[in-house]
N, C-alpha and C. Protein backbone atom coordinates (compact mmCIF):
# COMPACT_ATOMS: atom_id res chain seq x y z
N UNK A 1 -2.01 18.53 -27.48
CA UNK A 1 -0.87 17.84 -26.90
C UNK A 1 -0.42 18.53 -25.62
N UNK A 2 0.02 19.97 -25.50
CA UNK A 2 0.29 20.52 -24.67
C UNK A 2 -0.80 20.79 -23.54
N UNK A 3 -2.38 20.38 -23.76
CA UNK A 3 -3.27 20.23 -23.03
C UNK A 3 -3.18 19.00 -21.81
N UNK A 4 -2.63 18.12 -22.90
CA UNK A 4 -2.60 17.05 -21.94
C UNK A 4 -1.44 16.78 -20.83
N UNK A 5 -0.37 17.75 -21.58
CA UNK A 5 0.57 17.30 -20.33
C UNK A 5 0.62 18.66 -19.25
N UNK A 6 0.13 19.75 -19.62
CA UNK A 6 -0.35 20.40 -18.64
C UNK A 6 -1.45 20.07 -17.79
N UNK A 7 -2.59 19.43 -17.78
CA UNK A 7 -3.35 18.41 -17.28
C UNK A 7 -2.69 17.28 -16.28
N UNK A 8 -1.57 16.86 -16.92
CA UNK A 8 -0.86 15.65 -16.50
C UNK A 8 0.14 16.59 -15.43
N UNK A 9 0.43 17.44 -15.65
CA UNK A 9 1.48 18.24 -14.71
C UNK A 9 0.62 18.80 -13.07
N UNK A 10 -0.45 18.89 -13.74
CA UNK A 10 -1.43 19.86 -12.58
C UNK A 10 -1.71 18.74 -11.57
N UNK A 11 -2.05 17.02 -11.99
CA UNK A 11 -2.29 16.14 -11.79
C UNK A 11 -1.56 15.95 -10.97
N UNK A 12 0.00 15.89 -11.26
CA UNK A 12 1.33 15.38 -10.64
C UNK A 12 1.44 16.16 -9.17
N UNK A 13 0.90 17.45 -9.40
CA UNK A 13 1.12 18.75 -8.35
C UNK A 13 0.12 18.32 -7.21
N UNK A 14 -1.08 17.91 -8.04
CA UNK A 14 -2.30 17.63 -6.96
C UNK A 14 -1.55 16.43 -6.33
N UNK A 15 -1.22 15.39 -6.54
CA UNK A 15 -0.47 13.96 -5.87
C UNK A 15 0.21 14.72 -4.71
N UNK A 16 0.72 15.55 -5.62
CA UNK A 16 2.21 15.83 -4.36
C UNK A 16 1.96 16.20 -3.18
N UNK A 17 0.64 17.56 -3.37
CA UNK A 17 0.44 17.97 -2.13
C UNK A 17 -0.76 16.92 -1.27
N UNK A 18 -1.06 15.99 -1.87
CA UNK A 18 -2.05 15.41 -0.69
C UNK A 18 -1.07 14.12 -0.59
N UNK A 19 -0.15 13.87 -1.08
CA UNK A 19 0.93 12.89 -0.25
C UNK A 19 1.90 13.49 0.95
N UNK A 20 2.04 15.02 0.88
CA UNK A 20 2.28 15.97 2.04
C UNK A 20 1.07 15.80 3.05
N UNK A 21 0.44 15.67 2.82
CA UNK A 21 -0.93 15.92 3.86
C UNK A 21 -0.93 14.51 4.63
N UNK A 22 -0.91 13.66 3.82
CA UNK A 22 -0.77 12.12 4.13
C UNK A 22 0.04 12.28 5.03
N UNK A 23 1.15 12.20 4.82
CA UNK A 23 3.16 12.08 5.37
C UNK A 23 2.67 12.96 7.24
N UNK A 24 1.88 14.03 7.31
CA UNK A 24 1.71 14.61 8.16
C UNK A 24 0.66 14.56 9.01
N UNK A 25 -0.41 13.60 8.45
CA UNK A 25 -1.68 12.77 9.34
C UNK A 25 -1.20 11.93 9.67
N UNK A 26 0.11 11.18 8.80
CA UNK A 26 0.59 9.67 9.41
C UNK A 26 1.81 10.11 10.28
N UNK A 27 2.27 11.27 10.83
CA UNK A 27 2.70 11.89 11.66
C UNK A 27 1.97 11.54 13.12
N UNK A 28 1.07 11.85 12.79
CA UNK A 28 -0.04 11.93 14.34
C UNK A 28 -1.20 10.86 14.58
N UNK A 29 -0.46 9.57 13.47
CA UNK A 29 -1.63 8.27 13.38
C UNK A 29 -0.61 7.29 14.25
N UNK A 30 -1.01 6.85 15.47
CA UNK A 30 -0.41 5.67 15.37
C UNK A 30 -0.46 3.97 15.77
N UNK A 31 0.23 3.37 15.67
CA UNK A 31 -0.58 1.55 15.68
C UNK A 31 1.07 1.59 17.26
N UNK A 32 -0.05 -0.28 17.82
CA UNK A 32 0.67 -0.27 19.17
C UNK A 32 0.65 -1.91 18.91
N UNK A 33 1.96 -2.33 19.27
CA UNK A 33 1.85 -3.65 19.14
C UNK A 33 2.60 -4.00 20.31
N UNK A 34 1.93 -4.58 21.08
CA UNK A 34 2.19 -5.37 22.72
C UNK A 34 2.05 -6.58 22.57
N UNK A 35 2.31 -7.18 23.68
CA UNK A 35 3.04 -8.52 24.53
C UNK A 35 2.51 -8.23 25.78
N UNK A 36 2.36 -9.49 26.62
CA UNK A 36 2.07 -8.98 27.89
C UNK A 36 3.24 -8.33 28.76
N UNK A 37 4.67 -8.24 28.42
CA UNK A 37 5.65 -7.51 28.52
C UNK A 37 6.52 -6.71 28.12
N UNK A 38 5.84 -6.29 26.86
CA UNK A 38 6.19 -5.06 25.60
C UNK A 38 5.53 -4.30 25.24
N UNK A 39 5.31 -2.88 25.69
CA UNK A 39 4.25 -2.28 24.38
C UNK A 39 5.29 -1.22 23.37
N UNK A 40 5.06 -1.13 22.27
CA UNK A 40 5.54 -0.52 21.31
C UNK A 40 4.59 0.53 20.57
N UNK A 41 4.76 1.92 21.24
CA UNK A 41 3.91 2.79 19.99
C UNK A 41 4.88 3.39 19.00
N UNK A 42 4.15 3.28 17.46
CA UNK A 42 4.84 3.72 16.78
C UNK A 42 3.77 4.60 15.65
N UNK A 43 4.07 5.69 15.05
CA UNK A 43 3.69 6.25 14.07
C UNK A 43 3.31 5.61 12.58
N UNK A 44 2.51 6.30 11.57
CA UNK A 44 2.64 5.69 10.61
C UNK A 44 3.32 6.10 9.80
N UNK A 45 4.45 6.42 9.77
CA UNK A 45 5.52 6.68 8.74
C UNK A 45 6.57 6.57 9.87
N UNK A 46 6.40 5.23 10.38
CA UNK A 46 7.42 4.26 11.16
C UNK A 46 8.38 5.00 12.26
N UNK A 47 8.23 5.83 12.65
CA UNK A 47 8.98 6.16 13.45
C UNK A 47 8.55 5.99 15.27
N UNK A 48 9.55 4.90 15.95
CA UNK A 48 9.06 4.96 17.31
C UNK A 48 8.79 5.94 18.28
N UNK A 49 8.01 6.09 18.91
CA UNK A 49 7.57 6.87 19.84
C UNK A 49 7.33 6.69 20.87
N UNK A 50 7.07 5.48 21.64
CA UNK A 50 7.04 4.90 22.96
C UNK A 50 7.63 3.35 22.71
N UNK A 51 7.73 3.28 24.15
CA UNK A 51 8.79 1.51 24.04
C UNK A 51 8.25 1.52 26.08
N UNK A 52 7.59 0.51 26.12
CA UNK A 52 7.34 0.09 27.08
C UNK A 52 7.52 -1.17 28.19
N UNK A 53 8.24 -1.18 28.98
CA UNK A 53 9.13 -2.62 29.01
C UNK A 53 8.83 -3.34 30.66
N UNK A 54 8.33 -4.36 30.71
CA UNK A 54 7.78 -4.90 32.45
C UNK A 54 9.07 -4.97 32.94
N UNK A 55 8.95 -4.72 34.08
CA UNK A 55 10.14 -4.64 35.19
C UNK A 55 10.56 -6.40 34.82
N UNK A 56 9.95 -7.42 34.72
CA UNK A 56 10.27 -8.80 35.14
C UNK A 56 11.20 -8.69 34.06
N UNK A 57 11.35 -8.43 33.12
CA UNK A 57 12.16 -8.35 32.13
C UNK A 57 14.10 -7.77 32.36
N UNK A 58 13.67 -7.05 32.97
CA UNK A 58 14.74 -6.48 33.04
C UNK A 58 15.74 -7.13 33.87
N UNK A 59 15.33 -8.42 33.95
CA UNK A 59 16.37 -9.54 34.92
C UNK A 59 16.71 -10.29 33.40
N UNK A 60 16.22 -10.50 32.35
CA UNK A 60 16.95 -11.39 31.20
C UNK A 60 16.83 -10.70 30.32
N UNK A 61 18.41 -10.39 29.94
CA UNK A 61 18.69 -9.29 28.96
C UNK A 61 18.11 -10.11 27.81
N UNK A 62 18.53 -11.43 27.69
CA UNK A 62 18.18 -12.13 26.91
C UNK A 62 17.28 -12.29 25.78
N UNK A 63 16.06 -12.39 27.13
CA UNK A 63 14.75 -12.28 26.39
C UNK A 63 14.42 -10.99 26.10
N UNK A 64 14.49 -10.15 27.08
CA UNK A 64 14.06 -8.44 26.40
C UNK A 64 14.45 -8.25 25.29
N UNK A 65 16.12 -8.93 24.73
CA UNK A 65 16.37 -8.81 23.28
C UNK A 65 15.31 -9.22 22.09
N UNK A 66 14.81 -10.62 22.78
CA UNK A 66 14.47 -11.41 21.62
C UNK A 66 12.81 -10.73 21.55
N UNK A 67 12.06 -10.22 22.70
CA UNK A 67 11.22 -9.65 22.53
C UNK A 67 10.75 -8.41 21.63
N UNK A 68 11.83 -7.61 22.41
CA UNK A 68 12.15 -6.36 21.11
C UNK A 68 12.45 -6.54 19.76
N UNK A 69 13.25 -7.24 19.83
CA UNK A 69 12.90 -7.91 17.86
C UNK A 69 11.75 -8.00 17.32
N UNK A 70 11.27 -8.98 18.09
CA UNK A 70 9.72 -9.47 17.90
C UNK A 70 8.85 -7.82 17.73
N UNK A 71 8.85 -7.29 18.79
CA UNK A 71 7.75 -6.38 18.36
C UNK A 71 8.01 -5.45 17.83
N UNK A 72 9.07 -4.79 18.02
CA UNK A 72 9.69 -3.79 16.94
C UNK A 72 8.96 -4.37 15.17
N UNK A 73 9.61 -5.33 15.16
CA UNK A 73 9.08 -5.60 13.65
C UNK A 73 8.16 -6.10 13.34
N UNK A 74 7.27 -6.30 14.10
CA UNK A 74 5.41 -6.30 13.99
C UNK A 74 4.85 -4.93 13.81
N UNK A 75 5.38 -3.80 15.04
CA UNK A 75 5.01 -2.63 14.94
C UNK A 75 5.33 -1.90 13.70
N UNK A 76 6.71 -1.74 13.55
CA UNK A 76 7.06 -1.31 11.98
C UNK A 76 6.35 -2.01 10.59
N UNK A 77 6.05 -3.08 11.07
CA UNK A 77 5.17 -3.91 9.57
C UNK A 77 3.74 -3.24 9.81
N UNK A 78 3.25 -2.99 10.63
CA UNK A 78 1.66 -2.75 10.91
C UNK A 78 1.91 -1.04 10.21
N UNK A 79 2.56 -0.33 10.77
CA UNK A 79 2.39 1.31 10.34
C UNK A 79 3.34 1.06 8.94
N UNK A 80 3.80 0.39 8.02
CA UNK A 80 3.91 0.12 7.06
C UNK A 80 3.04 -0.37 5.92
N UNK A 81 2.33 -1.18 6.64
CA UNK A 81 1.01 -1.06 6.16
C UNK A 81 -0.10 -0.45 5.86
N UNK A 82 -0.21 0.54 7.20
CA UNK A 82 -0.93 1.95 6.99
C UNK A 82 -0.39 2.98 6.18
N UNK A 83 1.03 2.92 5.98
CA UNK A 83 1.53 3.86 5.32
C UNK A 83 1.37 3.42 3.80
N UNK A 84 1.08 2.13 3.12
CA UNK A 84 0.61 1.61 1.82
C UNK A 84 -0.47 2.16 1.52
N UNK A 85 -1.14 1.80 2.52
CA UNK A 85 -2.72 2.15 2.09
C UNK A 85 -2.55 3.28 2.19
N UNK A 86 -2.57 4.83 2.59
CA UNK A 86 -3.09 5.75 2.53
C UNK A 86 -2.43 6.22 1.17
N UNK A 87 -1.15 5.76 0.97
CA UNK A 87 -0.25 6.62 -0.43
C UNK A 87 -1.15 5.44 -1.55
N UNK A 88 -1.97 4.52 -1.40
CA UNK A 88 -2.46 3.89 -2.55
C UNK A 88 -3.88 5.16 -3.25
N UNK A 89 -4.73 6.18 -2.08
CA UNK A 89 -5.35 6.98 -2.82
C UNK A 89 -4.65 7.81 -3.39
N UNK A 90 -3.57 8.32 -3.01
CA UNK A 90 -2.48 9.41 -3.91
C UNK A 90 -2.41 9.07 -5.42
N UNK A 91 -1.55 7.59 -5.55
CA UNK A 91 -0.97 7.10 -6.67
C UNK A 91 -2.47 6.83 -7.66
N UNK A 92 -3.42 6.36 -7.17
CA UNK A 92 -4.85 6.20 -7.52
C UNK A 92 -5.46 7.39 -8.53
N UNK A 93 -5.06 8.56 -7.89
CA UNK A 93 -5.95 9.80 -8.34
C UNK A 93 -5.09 10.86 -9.20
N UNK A 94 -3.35 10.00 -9.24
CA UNK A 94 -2.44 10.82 -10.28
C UNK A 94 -2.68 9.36 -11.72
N UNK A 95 -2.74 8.00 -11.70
CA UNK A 95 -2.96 7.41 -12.70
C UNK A 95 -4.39 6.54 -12.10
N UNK A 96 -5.49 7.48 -12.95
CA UNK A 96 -6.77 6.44 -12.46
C UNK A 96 -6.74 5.30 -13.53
N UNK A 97 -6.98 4.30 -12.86
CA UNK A 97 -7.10 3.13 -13.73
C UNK A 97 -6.22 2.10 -13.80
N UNK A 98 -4.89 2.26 -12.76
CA UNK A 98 -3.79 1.41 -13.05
C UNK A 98 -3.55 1.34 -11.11
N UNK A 99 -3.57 0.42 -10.87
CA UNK A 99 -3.00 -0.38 -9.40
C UNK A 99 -1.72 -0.53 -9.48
N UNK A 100 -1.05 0.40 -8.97
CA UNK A 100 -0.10 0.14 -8.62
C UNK A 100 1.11 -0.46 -7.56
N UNK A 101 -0.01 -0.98 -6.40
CA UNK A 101 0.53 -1.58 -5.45
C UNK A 101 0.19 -2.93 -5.40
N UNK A 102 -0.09 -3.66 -6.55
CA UNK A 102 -1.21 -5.05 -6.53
C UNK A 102 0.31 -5.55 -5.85
């Protein structure tokens, strides 16, 4: 009994530290989602890092708004995505046999 949840504990420890490792490759991974008058780089554990904006823009506040919406939340959905997938080998290799992101 105590085999198994020391097993199960060592298991938990191994997750932890390669979801640290993850958290800190998806530090220095990142996705770019442009417009022909937006580029957006962002990390994969969502945090922006560049914002790139055409001069023509900067005459309609308007649209620069509605643009930035737009890609802001393409960019954040895309490195959200990357950030699924890489924590799906973590969760994978602490319970093999059960999907937990279906």
């Amino acid at each position: 009994m105590f085999g198994n949840l020391k097993d199960m504990m060592g298991k938990m420890h191994e997750a932890q530290q390669q979801a640290e490792e993850i958290k800190k490759k998806l530090d220095t991974t990142y996705v770019r989602e442009s417009t022909d008058d937006i580029a957006i780089t962002v990390t994969g554990n969502k945090e922006i890092k560049d914002l790139e904006i055409s001069d023509r823009l900067l005459e309609d506040k308007e649209e620069l708004q509605d643009l930035l919406v737009i890609s802001l939340n393409r960019a954040l959905e895309k490195a959200h995505q990357l950030h699924e997938e890489e924590m799906k080998g973590v969760a994978k290799g602490l319970l093999p046999g059960m999907d937990l992101f279906k």
